[in-house]
C-alpha atoms as a PDB file:
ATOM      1  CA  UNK A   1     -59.470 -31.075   7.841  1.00  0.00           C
ATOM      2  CA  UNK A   2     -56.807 -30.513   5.109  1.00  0.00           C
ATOM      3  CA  UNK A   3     -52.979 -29.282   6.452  1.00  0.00           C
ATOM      4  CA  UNK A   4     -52.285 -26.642   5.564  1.00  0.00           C
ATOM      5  CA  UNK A   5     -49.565 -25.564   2.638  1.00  0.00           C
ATOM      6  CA  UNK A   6     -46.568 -25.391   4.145  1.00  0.00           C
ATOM      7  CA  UNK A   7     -44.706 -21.972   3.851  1.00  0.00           C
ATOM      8  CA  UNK A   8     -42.252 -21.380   1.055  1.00  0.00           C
ATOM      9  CA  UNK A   9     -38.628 -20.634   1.930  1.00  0.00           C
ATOM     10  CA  UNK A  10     -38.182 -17.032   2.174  1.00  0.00           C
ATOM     11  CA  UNK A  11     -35.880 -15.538  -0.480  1.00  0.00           C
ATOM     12  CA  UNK A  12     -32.531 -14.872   0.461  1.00  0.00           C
ATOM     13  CA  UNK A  13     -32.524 -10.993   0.870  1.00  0.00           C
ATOM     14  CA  UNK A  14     -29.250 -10.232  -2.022  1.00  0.00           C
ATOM     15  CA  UNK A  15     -27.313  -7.109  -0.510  1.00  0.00           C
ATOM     16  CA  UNK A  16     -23.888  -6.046  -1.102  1.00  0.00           C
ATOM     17  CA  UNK A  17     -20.500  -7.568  -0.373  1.00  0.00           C
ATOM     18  CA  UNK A  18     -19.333  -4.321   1.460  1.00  0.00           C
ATOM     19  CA  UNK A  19     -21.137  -1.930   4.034  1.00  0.00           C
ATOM     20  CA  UNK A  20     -21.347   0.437   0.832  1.00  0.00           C
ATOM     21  CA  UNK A  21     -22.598   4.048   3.126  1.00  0.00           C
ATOM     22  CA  UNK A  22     -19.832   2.639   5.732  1.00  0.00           C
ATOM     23  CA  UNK A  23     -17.470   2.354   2.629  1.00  0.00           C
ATOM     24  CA  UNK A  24     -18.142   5.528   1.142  1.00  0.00           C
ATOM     25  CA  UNK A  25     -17.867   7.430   4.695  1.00  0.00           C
ATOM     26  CA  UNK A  26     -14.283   6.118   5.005  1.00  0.00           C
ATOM     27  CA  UNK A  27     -13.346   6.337   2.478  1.00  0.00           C
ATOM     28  CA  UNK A  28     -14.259   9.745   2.225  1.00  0.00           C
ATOM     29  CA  UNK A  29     -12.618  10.430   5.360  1.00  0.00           C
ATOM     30  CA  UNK A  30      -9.371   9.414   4.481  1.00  0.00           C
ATOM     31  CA  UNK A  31      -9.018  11.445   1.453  1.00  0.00           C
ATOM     32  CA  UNK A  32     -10.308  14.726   3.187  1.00  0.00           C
ATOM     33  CA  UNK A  33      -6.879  13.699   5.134  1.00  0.00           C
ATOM     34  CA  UNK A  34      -4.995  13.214   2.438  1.00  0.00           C
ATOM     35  CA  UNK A  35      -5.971  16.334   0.725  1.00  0.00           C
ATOM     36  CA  UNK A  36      -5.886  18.721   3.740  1.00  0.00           C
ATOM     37  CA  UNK A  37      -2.494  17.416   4.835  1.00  0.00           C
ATOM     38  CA  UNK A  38      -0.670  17.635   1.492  1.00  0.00           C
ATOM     39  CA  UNK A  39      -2.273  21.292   0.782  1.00  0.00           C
ATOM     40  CA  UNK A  40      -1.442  22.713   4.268  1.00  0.00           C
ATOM     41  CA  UNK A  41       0.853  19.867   6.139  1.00  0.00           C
ATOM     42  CA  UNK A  42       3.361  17.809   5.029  1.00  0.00           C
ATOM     43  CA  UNK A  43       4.153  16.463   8.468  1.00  0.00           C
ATOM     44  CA  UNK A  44       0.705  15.632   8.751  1.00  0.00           C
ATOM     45  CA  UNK A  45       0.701  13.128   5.819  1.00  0.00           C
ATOM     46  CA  UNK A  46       3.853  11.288   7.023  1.00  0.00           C
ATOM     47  CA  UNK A  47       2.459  11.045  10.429  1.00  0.00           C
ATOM     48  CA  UNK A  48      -0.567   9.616   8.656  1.00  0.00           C
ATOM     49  CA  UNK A  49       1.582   7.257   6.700  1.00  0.00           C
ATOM     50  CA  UNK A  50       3.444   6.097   9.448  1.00  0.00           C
ATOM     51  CA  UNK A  51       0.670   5.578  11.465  1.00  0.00           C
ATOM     52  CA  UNK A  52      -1.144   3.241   8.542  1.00  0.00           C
ATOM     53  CA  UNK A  53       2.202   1.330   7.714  1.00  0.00           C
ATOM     54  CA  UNK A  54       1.941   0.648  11.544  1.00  0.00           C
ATOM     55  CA  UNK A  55      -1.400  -0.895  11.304  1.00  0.00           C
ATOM     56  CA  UNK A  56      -0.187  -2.738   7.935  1.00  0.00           C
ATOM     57  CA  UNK A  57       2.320  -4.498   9.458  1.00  0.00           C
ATOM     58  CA  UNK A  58       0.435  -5.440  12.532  1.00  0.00           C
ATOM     59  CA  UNK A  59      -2.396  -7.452   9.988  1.00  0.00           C
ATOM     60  CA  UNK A  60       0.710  -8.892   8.249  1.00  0.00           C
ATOM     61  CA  UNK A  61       1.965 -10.177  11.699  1.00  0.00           C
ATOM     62  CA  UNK A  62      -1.696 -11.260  12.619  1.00  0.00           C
ATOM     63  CA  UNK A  63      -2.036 -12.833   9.181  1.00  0.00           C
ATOM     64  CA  UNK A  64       1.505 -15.002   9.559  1.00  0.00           C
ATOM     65  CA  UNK A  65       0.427 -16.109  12.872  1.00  0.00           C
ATOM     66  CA  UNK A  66      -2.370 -18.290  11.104  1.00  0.00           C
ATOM     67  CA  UNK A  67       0.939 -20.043   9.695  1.00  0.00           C
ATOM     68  CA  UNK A  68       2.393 -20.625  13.120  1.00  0.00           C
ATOM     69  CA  UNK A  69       4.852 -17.495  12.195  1.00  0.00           C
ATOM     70  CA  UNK A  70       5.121 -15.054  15.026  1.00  0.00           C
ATOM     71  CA  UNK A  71       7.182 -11.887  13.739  1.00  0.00           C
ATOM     72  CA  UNK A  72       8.117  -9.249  16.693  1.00  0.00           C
ATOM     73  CA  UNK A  73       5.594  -7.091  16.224  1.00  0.00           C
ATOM     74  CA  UNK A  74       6.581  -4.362  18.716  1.00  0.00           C
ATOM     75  CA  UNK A  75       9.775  -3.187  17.501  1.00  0.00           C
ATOM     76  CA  UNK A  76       8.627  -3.936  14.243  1.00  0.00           C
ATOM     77  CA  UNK A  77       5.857  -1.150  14.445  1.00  0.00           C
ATOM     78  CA  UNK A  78       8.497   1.154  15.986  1.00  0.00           C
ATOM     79  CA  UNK A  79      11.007   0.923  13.460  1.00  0.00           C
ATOM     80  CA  UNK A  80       8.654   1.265  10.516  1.00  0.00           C
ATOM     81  CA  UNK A  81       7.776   4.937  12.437  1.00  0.00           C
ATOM     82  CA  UNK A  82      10.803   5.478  12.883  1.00  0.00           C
ATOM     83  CA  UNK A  83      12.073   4.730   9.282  1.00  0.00           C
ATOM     84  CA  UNK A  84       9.396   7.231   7.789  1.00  0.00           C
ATOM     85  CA  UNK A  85       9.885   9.866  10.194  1.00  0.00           C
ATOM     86  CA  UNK A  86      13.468  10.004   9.972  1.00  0.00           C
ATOM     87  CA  UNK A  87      13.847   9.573   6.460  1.00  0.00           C
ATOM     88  CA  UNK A  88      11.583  13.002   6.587  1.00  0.00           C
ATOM     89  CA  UNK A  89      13.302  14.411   8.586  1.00  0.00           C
ATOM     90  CA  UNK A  90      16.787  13.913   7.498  1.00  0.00           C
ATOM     91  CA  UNK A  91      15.616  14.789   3.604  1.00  0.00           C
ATOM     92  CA  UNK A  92      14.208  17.410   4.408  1.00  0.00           C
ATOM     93  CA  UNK A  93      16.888  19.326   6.845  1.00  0.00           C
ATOM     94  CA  UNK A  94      14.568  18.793   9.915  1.00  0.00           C
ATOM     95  CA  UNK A  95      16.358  19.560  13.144  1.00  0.00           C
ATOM     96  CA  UNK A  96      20.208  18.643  14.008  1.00  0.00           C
ATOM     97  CA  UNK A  97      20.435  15.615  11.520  1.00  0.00           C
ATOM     98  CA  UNK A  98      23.599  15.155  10.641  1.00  0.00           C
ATOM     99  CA  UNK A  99      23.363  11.872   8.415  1.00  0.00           C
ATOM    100  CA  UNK A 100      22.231  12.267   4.949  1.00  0.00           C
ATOM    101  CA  UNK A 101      18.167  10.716   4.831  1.00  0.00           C
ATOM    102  CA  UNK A 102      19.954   7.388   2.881  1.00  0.00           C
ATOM    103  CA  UNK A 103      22.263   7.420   5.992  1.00  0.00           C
ATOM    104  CA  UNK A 104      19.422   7.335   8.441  1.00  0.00           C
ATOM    105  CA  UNK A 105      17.269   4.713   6.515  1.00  0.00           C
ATOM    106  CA  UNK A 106      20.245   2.177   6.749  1.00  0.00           C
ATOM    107  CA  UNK A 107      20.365   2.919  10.213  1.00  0.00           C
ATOM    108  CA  UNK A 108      16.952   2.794  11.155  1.00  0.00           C
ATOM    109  CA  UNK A 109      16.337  -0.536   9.092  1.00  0.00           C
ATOM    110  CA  UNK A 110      19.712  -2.159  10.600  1.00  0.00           C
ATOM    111  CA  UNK A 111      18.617  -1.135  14.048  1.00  0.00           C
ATOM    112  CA  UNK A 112      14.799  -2.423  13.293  1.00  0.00           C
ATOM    113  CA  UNK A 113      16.131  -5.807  11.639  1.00  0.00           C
ATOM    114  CA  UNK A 114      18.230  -6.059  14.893  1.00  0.00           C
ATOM    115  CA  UNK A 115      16.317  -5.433  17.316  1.00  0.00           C
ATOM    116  CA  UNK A 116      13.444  -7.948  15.821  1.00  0.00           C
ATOM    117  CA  UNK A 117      15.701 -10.677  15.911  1.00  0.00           C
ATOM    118  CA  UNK A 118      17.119  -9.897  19.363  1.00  0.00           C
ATOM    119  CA  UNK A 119      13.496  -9.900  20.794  1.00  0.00           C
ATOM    120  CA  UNK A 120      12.879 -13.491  19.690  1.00  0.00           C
ATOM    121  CA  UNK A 121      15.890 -14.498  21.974  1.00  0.00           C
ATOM    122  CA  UNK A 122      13.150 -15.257  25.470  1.00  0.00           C
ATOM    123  CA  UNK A 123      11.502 -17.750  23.490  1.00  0.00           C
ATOM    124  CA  UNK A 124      14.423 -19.759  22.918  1.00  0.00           C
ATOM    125  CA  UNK A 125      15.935 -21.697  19.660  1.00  0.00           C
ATOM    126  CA  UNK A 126      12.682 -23.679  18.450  1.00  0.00           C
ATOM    127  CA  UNK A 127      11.399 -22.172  15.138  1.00  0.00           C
ATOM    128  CA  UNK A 128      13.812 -18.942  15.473  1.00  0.00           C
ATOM    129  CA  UNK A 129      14.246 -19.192  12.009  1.00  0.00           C
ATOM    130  CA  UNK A 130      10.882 -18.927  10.711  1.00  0.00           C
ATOM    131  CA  UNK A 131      10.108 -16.393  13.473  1.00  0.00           C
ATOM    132  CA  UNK A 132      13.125 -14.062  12.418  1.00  0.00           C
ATOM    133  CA  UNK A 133      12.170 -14.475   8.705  1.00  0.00           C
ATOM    134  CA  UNK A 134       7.904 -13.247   8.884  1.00  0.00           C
ATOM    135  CA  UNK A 135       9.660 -10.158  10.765  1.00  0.00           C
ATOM    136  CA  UNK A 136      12.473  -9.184   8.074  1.00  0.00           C
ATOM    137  CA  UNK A 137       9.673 -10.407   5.545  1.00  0.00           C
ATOM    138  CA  UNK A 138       7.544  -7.507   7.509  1.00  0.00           C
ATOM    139  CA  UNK A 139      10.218  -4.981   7.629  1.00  0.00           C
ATOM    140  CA  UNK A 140      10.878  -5.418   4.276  1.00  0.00           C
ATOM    141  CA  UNK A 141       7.819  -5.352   2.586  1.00  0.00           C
ATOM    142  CA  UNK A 142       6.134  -2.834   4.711  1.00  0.00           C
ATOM    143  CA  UNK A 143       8.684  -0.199   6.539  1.00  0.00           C
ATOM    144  CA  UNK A 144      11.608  -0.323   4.099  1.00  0.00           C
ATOM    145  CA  UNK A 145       9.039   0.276   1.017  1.00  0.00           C
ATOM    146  CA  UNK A 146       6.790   2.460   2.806  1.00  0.00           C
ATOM    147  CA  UNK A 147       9.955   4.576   3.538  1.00  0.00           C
ATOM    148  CA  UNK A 148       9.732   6.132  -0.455  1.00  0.00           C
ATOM    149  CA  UNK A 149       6.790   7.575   0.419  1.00  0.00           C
ATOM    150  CA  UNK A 150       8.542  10.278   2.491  1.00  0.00           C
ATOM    151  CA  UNK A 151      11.148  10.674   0.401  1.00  0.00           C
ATOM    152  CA  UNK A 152       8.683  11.210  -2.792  1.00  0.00           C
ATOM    153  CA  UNK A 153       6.891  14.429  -0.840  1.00  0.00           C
ATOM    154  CA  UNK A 154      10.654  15.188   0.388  1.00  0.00           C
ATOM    155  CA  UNK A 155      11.486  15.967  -3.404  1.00  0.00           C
ATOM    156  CA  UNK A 156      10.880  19.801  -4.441  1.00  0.00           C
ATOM    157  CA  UNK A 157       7.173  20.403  -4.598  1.00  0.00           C
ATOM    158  CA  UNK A 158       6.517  17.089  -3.009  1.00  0.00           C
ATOM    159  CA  UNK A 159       3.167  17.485  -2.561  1.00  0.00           C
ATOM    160  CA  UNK A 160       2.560  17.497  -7.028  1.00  0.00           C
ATOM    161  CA  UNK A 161       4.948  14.402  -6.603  1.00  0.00           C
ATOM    162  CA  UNK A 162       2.792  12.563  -4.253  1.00  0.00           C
ATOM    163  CA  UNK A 163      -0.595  13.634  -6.098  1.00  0.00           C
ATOM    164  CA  UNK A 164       0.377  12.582  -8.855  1.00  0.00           C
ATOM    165  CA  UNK A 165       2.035   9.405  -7.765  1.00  0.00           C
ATOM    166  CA  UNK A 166      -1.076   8.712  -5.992  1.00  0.00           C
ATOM    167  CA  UNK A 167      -3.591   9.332  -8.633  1.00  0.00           C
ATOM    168  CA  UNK A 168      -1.441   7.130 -11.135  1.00  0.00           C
ATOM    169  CA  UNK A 169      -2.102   4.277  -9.072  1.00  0.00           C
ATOM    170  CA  UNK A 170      -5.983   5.560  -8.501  1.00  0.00           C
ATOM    171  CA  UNK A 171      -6.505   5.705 -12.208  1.00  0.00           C
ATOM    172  CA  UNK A 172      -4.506   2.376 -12.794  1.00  0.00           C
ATOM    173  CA  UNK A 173      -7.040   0.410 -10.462  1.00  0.00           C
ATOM    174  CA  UNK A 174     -10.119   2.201 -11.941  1.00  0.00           C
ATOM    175  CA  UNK A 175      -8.914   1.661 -16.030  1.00  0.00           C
ATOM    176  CA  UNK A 176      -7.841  -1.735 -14.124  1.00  0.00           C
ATOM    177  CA  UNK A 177     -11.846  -2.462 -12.806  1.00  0.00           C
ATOM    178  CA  UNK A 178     -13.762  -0.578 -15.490  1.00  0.00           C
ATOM    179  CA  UNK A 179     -12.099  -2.333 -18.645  1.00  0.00           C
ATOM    180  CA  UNK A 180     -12.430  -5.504 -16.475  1.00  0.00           C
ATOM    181  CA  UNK A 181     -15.545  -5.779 -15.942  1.00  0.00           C
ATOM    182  CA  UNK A 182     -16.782  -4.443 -18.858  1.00  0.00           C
ATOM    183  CA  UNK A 183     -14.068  -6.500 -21.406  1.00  0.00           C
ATOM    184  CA  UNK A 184     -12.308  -9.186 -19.387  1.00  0.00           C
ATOM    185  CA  UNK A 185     -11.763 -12.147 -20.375  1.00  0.00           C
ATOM    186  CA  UNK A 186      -8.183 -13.728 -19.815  1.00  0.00           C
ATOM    187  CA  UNK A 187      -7.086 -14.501 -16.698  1.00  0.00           C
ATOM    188  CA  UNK A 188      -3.556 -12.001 -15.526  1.00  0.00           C
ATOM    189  CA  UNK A 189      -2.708 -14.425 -12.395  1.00  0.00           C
ATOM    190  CA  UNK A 190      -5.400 -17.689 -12.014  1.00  0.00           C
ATOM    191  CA  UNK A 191      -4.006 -19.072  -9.334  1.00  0.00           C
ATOM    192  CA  UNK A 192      -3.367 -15.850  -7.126  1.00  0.00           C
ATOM    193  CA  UNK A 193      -6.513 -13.661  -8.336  1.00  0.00           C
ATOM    194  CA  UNK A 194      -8.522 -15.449 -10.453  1.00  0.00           C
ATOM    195  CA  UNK A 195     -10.835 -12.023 -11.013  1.00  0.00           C
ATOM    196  CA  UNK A 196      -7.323 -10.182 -12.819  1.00  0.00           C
ATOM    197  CA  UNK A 197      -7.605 -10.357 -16.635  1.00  0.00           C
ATOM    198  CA  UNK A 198      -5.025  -8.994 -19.707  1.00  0.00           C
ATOM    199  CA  UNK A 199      -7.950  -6.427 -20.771  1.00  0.00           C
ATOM    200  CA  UNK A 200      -8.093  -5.002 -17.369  1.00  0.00           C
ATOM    201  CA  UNK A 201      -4.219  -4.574 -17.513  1.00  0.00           C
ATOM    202  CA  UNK A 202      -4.415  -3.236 -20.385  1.00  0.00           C
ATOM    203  CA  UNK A 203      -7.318  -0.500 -19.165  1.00  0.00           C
ATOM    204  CA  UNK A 204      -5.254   0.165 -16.026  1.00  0.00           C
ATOM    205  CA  UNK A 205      -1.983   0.999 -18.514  1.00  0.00           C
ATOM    206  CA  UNK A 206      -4.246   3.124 -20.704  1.00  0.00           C
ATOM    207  CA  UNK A 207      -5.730   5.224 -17.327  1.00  0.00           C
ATOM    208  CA  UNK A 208      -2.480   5.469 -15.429  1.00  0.00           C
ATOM    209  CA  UNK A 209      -0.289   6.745 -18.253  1.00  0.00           C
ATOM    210  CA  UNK A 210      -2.622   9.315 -19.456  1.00  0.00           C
ATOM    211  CA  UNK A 211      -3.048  10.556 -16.026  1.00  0.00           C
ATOM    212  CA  UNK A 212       0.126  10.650 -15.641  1.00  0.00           C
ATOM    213  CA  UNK A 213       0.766  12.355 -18.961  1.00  0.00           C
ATOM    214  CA  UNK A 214      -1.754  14.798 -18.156  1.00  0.00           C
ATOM    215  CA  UNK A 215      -0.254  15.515 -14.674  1.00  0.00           C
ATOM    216  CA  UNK A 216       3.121  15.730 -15.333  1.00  0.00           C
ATOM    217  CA  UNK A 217       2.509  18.428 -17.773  1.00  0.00           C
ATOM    218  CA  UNK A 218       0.260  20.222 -14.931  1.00  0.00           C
ATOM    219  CA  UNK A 219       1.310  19.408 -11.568  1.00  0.00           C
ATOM    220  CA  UNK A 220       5.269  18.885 -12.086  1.00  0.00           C
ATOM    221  CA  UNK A 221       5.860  20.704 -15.650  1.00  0.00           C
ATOM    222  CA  UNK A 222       7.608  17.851 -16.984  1.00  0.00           C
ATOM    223  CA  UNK A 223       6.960  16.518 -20.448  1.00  0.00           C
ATOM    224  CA  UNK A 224       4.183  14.039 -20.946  1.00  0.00           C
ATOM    225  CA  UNK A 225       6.210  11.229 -21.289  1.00  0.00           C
ATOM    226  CA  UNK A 226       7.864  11.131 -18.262  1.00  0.00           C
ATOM    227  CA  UNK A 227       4.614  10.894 -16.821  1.00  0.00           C
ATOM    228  CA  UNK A 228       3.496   8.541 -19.295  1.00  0.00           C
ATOM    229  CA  UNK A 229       6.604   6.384 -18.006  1.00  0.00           C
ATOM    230  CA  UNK A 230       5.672   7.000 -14.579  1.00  0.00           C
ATOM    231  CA  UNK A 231       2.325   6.084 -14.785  1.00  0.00           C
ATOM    232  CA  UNK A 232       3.110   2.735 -16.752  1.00  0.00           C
ATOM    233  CA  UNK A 233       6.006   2.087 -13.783  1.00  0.00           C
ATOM    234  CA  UNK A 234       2.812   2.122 -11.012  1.00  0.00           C
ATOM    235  CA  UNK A 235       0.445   0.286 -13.293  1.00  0.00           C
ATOM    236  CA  UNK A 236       2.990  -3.245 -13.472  1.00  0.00           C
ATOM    237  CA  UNK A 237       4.238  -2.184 -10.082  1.00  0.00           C
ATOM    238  CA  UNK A 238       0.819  -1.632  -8.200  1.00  0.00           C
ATOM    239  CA  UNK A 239      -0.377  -4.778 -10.264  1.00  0.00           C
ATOM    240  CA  UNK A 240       2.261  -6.435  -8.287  1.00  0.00           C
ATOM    241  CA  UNK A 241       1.521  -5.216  -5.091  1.00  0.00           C
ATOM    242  CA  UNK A 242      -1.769  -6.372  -5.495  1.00  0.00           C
ATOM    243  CA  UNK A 243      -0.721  -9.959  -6.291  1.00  0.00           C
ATOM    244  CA  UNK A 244       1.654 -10.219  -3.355  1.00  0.00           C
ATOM    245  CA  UNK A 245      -1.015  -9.304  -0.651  1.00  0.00           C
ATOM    246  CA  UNK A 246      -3.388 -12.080  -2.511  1.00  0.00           C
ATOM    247  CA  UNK A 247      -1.149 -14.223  -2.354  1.00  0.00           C
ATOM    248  CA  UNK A 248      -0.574 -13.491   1.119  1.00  0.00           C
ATOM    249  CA  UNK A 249      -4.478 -13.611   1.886  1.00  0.00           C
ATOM    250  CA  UNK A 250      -4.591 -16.677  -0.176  1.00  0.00           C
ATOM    251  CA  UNK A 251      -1.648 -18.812   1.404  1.00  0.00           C
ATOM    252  CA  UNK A 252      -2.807 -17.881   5.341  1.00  0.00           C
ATOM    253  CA  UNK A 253      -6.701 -18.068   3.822  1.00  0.00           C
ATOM    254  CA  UNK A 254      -8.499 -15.006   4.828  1.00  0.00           C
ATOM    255  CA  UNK A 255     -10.812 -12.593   2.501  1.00  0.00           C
ATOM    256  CA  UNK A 256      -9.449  -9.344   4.476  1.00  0.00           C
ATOM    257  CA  UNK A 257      -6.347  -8.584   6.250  1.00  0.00           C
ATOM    258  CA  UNK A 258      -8.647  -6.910   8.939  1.00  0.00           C
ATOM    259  CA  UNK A 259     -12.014  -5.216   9.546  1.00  0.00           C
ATOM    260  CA  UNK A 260     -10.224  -1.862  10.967  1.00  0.00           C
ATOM    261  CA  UNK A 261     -11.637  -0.119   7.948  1.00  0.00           C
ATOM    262  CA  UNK A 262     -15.447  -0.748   7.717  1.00  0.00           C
ATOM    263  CA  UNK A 263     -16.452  -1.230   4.038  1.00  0.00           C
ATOM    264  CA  UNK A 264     -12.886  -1.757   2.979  1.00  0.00           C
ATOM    265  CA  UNK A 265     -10.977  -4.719   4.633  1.00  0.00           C
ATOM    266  CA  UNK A 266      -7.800  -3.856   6.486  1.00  0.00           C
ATOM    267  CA  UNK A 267      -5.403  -1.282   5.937  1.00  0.00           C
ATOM    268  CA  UNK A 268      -3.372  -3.234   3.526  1.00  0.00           C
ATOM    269  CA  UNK A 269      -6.654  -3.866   1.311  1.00  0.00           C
ATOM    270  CA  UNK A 270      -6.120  -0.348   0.814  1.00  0.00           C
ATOM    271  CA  UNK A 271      -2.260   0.345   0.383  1.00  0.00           C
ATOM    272  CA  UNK A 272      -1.185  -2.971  -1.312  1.00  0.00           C
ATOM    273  CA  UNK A 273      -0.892  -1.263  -5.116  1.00  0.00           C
ATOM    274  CA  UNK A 274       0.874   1.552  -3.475  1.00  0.00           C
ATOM    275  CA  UNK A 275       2.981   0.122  -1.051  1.00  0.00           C
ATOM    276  CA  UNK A 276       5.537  -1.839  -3.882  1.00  0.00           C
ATOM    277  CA  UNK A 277       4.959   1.436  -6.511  1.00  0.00           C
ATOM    278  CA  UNK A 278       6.221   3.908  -4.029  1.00  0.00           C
ATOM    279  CA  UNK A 279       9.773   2.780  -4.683  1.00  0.00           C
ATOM    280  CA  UNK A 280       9.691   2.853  -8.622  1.00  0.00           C
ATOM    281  CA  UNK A 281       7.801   5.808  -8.635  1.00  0.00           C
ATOM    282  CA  UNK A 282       9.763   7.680  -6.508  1.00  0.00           C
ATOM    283  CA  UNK A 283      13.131   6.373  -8.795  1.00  0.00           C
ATOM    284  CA  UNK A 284      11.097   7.599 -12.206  1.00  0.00           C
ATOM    285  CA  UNK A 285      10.931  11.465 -10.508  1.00  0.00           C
ATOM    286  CA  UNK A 286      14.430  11.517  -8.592  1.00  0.00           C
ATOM    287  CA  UNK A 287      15.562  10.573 -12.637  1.00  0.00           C
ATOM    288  CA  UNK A 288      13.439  13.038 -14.852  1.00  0.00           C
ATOM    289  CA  UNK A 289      12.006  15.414 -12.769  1.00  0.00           C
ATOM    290  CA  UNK A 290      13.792  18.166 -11.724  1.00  0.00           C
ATOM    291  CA  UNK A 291      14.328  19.000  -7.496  1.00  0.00           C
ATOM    292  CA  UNK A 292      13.755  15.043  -6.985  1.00  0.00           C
END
């Protein structure tokens, strides 16, 4: 009696790296959000963006503790509210606010840098230092710049400013991953994204500043340049963005900054480009477009 032939390995079954219906649904989701709020509620977006920036800094916190960096996360997460609301509010005449909104974004980021370091006080002296610097790195990077997103759809007609901000950086990461794939070649950043290339920059700078040519001549009726300019300010600046959370991923060495978002990572997967163009952006329109 022969043996018989053993069984050949089954093939590996090749699926997707992301949860693609899972993807799409949230995706989906949040930009039913985003449209709804900025057509009928303004409030609604920056309680939306303060409630994200929230999350983002809790998955930068989480990601520094992998480095043996513990940032106060708690006062953190209530400052960064705090910072967007009240910037809002203040630019926009909300209530009794008697402080201009630059007045109340010192504040709030003195009293959130403060209070940060003060909470680090019960666990005594040993590694204070690097401690007290992942939470002004957190403030910093995530509440203070964060903060120009209220004060973008504070701006006359802020909701055209923020679509159009928004779909600048939208068209700079699809120019940015259609000429990539289809042309790239030479690496932008080896050594923080290896998967960057020059001829994906270069699609992302033709996308961004035709979009924003197109929509400053629509949405803000500005000339085409300025939104030429504006677009070309979020393509580098989004670029950036995207190379200081990899580099962030890379250092602590994680894929994702979370799994909040099923099919897309963590929050910050998401808002990285965003996050560091809100600033510039928002500088480009208070300068050339009128009511900024």
């Amino acid at each position: 009696m022969t043996d018989a032939p053993a069984p050949s390995p089954a093939t590996p079954k090749r699926t997707a790296g992301r949860n693609l219906p899972a993807a799409i649904g949230v995706g989906g989701g949040l930009i039913a959000l985003v449209v709804v709020t900025l057509a009928w509620w303004h409030w609604g977006f920056i309680l939306l963006a303060a409630t994200m920036l929230a999350l983002g800094a809790i998955e930068v916190n989480s990601a520094l503790r992998r480095l043996g960096m513990h940032a106060a996360v708690v006062p953190i997460v209530l400052g960064t509210v705090a910072m967007i609301v009240g910037t809002y509010a203040a630019a926009t005449g909300v209530g009794l606010w008697l402080m201009p909104w630059h007045a109340v974004l010192l504040m709030c980021l003195g009293s959130t840098v403060l209070a940060s370091l003060i909470a680090r006080f019960p666990r005594g002296h040993e590694n204070f230092v690097r401690d007290a610097s992942a939470s002004v790195f957190i403030i910093g990077y995530i509440a203070l710049l964060g903060s120009f997103t209220a004060l973008i759809l504070a701006g006359e007609h802020g909701g055209a400013r923020m679509v159009t901000f928004l779909l600048c950086v939208v068209a700079s990461d699809t120019g940015g991953y259609v000429i990539g794939v289809l042309f790239g070649r030479t690496p932008l950043a080896p050594r923080i994204s290896p998967k960057k290339t020059w001829e994906g920059m270069a699609g992302s700078v033709l996308f961004a500043c035709v979009a924003g040519a197109l929509l400053a001549w629509w949405l803000l009726d500005a000339a085409w340049w300025i939104g030429a300019l504006l677009g070309a300010v979020c393509v580098f600046f989004g670029t950036c963005g995207d190379l200081i959370e990899s580099a962030i991923k890379r250092d602590v060495g994680i894929k994702d900054m979370s799994s909040i978002l099923p099919g897309h990572g963590g929050v910050m997967d998401r808002l990285d480009s965003m996050l560091v163009a809100a600033a510039p952006a928002w500088f480009v329109m208070y300068l050339f477009v009128p009511g900024g």
